[in-house]
C-alpha atoms as a PDB file:
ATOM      1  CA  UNK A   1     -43.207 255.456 -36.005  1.00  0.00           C
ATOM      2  CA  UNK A   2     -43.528 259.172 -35.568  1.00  0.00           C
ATOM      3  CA  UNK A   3     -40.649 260.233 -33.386  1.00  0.00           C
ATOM      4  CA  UNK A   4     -40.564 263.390 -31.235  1.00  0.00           C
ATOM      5  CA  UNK A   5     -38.092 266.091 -30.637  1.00  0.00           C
ATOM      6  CA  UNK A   6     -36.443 264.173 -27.481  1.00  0.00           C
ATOM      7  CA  UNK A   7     -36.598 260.827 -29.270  1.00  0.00           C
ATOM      8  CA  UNK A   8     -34.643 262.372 -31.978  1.00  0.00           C
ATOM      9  CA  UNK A   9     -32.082 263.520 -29.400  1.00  0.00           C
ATOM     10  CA  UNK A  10     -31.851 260.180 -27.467  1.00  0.00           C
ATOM     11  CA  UNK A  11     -31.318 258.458 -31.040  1.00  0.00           C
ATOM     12  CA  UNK A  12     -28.873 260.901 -32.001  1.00  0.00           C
ATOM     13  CA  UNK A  13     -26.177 259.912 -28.455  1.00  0.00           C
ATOM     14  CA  UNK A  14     -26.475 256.493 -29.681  1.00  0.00           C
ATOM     15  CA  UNK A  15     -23.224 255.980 -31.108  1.00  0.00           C
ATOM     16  CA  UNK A  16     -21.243 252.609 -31.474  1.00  0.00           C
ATOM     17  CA  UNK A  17     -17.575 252.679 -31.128  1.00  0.00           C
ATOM     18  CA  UNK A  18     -17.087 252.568 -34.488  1.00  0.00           C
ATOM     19  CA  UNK A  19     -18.832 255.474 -35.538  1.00  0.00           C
ATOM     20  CA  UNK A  20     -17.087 257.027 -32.380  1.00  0.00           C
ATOM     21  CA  UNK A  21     -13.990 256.860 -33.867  1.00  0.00           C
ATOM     22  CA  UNK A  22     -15.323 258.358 -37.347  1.00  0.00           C
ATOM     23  CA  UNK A  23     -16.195 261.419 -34.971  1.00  0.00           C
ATOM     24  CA  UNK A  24     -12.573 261.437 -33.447  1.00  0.00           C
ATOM     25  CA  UNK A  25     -11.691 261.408 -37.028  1.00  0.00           C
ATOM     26  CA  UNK A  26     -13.943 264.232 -38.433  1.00  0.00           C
ATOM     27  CA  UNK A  27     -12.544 266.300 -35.005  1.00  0.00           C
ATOM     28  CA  UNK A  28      -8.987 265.776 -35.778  1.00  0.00           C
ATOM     29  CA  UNK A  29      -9.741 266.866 -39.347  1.00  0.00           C
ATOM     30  CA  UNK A  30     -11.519 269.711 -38.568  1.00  0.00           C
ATOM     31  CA  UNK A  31      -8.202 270.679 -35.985  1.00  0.00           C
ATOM     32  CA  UNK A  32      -5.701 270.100 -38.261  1.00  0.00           C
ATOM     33  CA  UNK A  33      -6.782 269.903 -42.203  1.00  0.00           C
ATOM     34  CA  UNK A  34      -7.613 272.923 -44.378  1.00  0.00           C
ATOM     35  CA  UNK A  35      -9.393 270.324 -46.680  1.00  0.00           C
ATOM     36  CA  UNK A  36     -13.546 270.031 -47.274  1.00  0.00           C
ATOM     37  CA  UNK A  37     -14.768 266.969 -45.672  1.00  0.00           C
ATOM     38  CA  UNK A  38     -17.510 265.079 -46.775  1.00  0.00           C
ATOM     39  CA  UNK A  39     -19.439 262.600 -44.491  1.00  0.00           C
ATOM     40  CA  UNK A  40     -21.617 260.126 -46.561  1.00  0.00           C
ATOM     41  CA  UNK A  41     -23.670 256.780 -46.632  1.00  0.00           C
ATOM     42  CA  UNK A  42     -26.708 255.793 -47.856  1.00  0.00           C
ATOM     43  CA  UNK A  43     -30.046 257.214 -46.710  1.00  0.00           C
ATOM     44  CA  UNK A  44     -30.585 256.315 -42.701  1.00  0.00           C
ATOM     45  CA  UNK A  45     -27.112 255.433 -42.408  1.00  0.00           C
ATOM     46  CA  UNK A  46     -26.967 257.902 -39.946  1.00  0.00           C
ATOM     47  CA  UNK A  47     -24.901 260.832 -41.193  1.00  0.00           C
ATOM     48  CA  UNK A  48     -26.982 263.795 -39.807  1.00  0.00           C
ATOM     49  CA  UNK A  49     -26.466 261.648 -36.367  1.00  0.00           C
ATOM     50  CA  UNK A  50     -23.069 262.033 -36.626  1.00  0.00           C
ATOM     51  CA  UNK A  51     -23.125 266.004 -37.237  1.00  0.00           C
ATOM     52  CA  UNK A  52     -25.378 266.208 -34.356  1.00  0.00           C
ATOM     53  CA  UNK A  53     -22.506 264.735 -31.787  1.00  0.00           C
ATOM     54  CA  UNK A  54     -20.119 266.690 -33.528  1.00  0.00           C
ATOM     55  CA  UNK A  55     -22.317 269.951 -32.542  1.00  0.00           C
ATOM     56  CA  UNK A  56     -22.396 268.314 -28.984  1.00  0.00           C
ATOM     57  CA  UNK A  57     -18.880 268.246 -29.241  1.00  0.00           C
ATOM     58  CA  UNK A  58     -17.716 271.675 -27.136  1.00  0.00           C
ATOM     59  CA  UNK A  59     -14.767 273.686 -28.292  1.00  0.00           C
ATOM     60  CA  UNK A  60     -14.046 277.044 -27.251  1.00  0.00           C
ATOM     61  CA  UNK A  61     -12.292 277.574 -31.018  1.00  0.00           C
ATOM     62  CA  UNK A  62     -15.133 276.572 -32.599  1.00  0.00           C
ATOM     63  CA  UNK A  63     -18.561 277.943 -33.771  1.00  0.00           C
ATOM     64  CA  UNK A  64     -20.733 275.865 -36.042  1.00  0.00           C
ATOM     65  CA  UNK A  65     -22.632 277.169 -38.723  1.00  0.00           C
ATOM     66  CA  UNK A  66     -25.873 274.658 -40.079  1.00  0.00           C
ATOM     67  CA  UNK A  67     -27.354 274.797 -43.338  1.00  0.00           C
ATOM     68  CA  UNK A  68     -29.206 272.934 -44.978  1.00  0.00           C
ATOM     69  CA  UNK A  69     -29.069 271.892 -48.403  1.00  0.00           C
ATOM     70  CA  UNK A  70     -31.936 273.053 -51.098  1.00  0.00           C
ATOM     71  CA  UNK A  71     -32.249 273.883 -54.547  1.00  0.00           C
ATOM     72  CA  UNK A  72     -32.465 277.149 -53.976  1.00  0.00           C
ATOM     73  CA  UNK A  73     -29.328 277.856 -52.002  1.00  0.00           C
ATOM     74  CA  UNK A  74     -26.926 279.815 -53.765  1.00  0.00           C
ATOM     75  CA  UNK A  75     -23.295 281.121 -52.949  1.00  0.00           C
ATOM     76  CA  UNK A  76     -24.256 284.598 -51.862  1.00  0.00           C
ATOM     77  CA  UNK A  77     -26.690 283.514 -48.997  1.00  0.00           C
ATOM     78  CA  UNK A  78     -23.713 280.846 -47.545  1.00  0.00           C
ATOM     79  CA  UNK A  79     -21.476 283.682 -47.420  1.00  0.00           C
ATOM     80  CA  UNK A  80     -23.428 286.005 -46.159  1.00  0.00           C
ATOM     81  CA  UNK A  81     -24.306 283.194 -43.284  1.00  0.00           C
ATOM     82  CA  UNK A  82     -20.709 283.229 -42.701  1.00  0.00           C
ATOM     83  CA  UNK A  83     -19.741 286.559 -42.746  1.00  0.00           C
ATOM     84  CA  UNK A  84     -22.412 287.169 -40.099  1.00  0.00           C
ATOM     85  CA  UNK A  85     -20.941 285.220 -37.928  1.00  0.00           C
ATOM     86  CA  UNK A  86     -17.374 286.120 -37.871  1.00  0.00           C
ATOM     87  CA  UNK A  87     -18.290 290.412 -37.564  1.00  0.00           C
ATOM     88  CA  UNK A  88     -20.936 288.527 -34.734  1.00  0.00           C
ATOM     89  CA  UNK A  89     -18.129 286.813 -33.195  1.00  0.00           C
ATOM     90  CA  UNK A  90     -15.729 290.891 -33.891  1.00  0.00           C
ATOM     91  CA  UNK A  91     -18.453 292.752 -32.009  1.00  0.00           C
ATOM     92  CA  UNK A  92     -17.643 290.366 -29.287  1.00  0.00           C
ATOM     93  CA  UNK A  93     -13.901 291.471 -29.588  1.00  0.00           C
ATOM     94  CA  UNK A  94     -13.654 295.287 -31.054  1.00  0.00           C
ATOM     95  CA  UNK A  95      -9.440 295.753 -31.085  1.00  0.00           C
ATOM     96  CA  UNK A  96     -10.021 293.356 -34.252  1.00  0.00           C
ATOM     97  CA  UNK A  97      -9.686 295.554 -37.120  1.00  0.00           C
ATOM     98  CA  UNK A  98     -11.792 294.573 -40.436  1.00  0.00           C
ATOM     99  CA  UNK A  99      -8.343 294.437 -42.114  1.00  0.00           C
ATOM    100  CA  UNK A 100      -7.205 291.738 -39.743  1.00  0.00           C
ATOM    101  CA  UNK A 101      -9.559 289.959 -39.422  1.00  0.00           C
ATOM    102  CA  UNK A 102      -9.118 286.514 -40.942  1.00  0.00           C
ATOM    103  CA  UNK A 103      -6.160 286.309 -40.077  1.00  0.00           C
ATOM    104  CA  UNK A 104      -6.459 287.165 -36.335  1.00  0.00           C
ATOM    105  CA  UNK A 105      -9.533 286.137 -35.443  1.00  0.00           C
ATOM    106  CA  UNK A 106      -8.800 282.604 -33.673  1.00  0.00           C
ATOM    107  CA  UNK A 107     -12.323 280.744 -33.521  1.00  0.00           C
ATOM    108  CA  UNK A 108     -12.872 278.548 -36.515  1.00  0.00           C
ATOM    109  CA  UNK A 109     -16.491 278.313 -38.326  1.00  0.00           C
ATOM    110  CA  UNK A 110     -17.468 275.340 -38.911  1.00  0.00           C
ATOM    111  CA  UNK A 111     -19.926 274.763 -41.674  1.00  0.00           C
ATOM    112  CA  UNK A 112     -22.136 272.201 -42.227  1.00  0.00           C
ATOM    113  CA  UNK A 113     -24.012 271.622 -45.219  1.00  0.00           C
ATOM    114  CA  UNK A 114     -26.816 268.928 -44.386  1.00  0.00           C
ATOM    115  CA  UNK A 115     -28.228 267.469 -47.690  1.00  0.00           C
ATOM    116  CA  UNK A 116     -25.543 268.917 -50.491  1.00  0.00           C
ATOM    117  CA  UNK A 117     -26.876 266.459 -52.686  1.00  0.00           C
ATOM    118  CA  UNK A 118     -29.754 269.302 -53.776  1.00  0.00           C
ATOM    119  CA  UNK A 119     -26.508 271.826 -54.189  1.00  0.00           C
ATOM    120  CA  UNK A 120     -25.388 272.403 -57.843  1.00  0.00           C
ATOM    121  CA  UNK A 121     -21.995 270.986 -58.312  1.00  0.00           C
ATOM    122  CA  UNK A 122     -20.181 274.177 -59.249  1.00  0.00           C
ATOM    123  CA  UNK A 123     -21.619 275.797 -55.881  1.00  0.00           C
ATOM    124  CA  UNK A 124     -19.986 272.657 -54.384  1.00  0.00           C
ATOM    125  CA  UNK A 125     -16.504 273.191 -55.838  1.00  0.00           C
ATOM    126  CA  UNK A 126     -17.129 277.176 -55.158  1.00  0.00           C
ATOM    127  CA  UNK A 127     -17.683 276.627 -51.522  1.00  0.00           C
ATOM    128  CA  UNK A 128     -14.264 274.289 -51.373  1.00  0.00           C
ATOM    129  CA  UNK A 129     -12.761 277.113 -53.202  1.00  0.00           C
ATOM    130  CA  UNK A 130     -14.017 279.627 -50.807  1.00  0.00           C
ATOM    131  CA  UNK A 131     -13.017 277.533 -47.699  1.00  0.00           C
ATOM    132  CA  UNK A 132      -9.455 277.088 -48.877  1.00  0.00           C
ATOM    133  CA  UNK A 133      -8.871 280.589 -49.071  1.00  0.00           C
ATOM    134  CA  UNK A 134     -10.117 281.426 -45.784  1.00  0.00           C
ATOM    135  CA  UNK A 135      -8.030 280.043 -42.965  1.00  0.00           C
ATOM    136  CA  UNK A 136     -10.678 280.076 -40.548  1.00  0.00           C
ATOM    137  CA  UNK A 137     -13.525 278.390 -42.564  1.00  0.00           C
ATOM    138  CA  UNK A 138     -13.802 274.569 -42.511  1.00  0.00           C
ATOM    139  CA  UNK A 139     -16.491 273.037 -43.950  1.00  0.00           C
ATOM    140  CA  UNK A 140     -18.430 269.647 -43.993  1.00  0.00           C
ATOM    141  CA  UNK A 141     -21.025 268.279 -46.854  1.00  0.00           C
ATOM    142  CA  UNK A 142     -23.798 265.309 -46.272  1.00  0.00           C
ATOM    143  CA  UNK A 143     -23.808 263.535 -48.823  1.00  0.00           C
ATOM    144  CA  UNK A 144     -25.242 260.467 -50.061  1.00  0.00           C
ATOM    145  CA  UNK A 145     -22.600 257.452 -52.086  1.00  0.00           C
ATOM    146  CA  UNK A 146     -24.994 257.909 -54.984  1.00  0.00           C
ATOM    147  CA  UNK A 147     -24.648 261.769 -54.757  1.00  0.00           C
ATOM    148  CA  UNK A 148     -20.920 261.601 -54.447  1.00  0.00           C
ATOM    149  CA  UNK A 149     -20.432 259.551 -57.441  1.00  0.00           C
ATOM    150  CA  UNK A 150     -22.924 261.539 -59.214  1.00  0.00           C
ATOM    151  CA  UNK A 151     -21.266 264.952 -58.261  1.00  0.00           C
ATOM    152  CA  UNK A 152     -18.015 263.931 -58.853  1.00  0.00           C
ATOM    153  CA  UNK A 153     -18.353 262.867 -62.181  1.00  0.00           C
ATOM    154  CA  UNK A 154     -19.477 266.724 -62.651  1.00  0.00           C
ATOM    155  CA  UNK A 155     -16.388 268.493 -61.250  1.00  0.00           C
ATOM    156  CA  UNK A 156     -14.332 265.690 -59.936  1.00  0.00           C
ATOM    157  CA  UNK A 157     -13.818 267.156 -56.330  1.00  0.00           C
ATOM    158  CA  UNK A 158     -13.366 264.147 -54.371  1.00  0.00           C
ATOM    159  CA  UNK A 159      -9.672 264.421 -54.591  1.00  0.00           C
ATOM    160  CA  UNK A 160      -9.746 267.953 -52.976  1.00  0.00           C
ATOM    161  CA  UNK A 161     -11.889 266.344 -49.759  1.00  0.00           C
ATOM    162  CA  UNK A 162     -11.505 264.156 -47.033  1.00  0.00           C
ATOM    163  CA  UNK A 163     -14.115 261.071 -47.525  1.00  0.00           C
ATOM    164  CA  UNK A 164     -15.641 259.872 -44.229  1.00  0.00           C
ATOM    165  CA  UNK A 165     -18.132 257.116 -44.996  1.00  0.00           C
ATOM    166  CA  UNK A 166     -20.404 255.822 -42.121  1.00  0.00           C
ATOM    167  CA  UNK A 167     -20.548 252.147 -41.820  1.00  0.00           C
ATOM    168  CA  UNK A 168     -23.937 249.484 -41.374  1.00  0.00           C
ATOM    169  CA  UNK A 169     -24.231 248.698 -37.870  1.00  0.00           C
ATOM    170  CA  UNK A 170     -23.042 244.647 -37.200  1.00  0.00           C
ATOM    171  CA  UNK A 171     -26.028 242.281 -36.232  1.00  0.00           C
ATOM    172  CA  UNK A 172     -24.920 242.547 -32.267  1.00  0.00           C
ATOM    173  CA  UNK A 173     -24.863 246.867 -32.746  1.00  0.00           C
ATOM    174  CA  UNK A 174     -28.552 245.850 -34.356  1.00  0.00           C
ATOM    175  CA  UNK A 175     -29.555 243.886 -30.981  1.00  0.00           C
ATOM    176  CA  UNK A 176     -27.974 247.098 -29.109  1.00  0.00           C
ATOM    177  CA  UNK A 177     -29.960 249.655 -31.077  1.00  0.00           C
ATOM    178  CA  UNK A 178     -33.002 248.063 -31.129  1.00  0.00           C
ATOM    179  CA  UNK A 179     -32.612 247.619 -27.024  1.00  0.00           C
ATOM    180  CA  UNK A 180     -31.886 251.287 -26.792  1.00  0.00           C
ATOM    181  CA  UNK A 181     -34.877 251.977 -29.065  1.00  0.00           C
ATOM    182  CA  UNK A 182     -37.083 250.264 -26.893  1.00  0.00           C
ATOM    183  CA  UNK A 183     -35.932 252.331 -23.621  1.00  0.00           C
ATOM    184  CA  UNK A 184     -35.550 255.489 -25.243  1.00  0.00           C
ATOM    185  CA  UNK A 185     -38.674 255.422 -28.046  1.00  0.00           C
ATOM    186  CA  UNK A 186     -42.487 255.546 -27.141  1.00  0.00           C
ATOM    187  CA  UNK A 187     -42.547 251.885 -29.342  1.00  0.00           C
ATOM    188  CA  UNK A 188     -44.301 249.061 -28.336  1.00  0.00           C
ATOM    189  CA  UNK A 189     -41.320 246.792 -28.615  1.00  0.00           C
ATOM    190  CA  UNK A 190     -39.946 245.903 -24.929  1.00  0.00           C
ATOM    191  CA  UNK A 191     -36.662 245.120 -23.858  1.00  0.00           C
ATOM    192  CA  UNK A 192     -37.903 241.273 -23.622  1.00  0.00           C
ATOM    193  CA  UNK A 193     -39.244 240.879 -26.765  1.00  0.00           C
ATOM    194  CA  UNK A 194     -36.126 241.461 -28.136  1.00  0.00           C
ATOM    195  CA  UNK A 195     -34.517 237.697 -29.141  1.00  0.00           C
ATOM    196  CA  UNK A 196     -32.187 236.647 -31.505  1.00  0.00           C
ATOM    197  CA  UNK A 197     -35.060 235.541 -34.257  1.00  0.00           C
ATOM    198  CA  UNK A 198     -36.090 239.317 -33.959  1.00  0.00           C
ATOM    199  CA  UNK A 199     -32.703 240.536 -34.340  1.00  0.00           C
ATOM    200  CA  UNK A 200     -31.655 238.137 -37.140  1.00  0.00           C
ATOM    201  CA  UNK A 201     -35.606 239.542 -38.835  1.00  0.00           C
ATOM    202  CA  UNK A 202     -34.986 243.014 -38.674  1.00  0.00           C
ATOM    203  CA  UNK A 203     -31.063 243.214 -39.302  1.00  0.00           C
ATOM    204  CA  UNK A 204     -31.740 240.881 -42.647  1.00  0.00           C
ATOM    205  CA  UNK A 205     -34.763 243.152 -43.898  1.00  0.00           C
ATOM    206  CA  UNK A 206     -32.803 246.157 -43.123  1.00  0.00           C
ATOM    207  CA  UNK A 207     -28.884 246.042 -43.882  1.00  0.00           C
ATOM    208  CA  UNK A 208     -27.701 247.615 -40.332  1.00  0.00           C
ATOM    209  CA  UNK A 209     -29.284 250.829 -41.353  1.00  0.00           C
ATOM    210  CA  UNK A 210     -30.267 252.658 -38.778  1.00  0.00           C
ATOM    211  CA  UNK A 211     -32.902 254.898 -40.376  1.00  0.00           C
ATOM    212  CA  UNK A 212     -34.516 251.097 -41.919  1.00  0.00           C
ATOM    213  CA  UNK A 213     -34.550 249.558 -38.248  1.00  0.00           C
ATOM    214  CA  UNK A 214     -36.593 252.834 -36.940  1.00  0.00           C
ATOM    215  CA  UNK A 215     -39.043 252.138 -40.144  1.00  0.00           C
ATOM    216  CA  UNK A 216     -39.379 248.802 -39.302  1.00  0.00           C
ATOM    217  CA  UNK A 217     -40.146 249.359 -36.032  1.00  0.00           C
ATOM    218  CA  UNK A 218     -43.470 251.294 -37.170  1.00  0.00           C
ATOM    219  CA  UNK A 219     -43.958 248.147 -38.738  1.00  0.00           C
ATOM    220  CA  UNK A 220     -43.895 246.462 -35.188  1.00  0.00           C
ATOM    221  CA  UNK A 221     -45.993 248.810 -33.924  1.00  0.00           C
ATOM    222  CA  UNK A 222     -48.645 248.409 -36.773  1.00  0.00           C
ATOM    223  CA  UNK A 223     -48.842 244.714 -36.607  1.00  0.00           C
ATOM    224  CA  UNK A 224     -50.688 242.730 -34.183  1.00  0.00           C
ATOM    225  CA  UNK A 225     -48.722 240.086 -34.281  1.00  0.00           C
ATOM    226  CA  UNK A 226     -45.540 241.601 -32.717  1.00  0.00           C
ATOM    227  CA  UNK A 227     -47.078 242.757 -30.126  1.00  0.00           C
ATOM    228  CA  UNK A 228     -46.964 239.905 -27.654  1.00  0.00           C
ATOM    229  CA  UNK A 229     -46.240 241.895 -24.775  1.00  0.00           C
ATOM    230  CA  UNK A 230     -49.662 243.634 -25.380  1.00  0.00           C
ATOM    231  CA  UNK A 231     -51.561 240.083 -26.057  1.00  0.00           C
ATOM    232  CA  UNK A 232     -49.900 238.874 -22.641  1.00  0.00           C
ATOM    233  CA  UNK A 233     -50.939 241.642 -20.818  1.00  0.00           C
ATOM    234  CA  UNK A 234     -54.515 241.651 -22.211  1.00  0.00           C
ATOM    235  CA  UNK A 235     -54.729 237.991 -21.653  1.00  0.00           C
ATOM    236  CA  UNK A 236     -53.625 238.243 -18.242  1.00  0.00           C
ATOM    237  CA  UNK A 237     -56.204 240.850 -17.671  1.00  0.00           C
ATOM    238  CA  UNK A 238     -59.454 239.153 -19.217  1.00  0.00           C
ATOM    239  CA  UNK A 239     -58.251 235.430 -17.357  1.00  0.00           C
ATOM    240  CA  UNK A 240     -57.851 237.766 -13.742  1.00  0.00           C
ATOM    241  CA  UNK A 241     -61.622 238.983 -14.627  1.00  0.00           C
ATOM    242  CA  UNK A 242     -62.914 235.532 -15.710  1.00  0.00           C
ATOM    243  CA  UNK A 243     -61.372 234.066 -12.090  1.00  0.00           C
ATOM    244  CA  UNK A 244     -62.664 236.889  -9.861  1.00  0.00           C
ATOM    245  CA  UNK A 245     -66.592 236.420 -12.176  1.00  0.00           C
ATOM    246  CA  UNK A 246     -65.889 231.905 -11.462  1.00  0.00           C
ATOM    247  CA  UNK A 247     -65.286 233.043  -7.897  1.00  0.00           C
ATOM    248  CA  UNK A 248     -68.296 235.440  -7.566  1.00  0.00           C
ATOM    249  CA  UNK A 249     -70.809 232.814  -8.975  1.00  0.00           C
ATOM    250  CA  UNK A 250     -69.262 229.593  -6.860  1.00  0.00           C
ATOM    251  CA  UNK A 251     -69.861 231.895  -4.089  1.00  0.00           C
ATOM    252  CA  UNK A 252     -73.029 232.594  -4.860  1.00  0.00           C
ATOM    253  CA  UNK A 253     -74.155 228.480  -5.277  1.00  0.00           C
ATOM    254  CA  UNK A 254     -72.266 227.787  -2.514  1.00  0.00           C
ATOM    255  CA  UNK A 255     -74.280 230.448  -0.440  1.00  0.00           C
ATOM    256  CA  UNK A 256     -77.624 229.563  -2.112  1.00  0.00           C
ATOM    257  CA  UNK A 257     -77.093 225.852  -1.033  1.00  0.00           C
END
């Protein structure tokens, strides 16, 4: 199921309480700890879902910075990134002198770093180097479990972050997504057709994973067999035109006798 721009959005706001208070968490981090954070989960867990309410999330003390991860990223293009924005954010406010700068300037940049796994692991440790040594940087990585094991092993950083791990939705926050899905997608799946055989289908085959219930609704879409609110409808249809064609040529007997 190709989703567009606004689906994306409406997908993003849904958030269970649960994952609501992994967001109140990640805020009252970002207030209060100098430490890296690192949101992860597997793949369609929902983790760039999560940074996208915390961008929603308005804070006059705040300015986000996103970047995402690629091979090709190196330190000297994140910093640069970053220094932009705090002599962006001193043009707004000239009695800041250069000098004083970080340690005057009161808004805090928040950087995300979508997809880290494709960053080398010393530019990891660099940038959590970097961010402890300027007061107003915080910054968050994406991570996968897999990549997190894999990158710690390389420079054992783990210790140095904060760990915020998304959880599987439940089978009822399955039902719920799936109902939200069908109000807020272009999917053939309607609010009726959802049941508890569907649920139980879909929340076996995919784990609670949000990203796997999307994918399995292309599946939905793809197969005839779901799509019994489109069989109804076309029955309905062909049975009204059969009635009003029985109608039109009992008329016509009737007439003729």
């Amino acid at each position: 199921m190709l989703l567009n721009y606004q689906e994306n959005r409406a997908i993003s706001s849904f958030i269970p309480q649960d994952r609501t208070r992994k967001l109140e968490l990640l805020i009252h981090l970002i207030t209060h700890s100098k430490q890296a954070l690192i949101i992860c989960g597997p793949d369609g867990i929902g983790k760039s879902t999560l940074l996208n309410a915390l961008q929603d999330y308005k804070n006059d003390s705040w300015q986000y910075c996103l970047i995402l991860g690629n091979s090709e990223l190196n330190f000297d293009l994140i910093q640069k990134q970053f220094n932009h924005l705090i002599y962006q954010t001193k043009s707004k406010r000239p009695e800041l002198s250069t000098s004083s700068l970080h340690t005057d300037l009161q808004k805090k940049i928040v950087l995300l770093i979508d997809d880290a796994g494709y960053l080398e692991s010393d530019l990891i440790k660099k940038i959590i180097e970097y961010a402890i040594n300027n007061p107003i940087l915080r910054v968050i990585f994406v991570l996968t479990n897999e990549e997190v094991e894999s990158k710690n092993h390389s420079i054992g950083f783990v210790d140095d972050c904060h760990l915020i791990e998304i959880p599987v939705l439940s089978k009822p926050q399955c039902c719920e997504f799936l109902q939200y899905l069908s109000l807020k997608t272009q999917s053939n799946l309607s609010f009726n057709d959802i049941n508890k055989a569907l649920v139980k289908e879909i929340y076996l085959a995919t784990e609670g994973i949000p990203g796997r219930i999307i994918a399995r609704l292309a599946d939905y879409d793809n197969n005839p067999k779901y799509n019994s609110s489109l069989l109804t409808l076309a029955a309905a249809v062909i049975g009204l035109i059969a009635l009003a064609l029985i109608t039109q040529w009992l008329s016509a007997v009737q007439f003729r006798a």
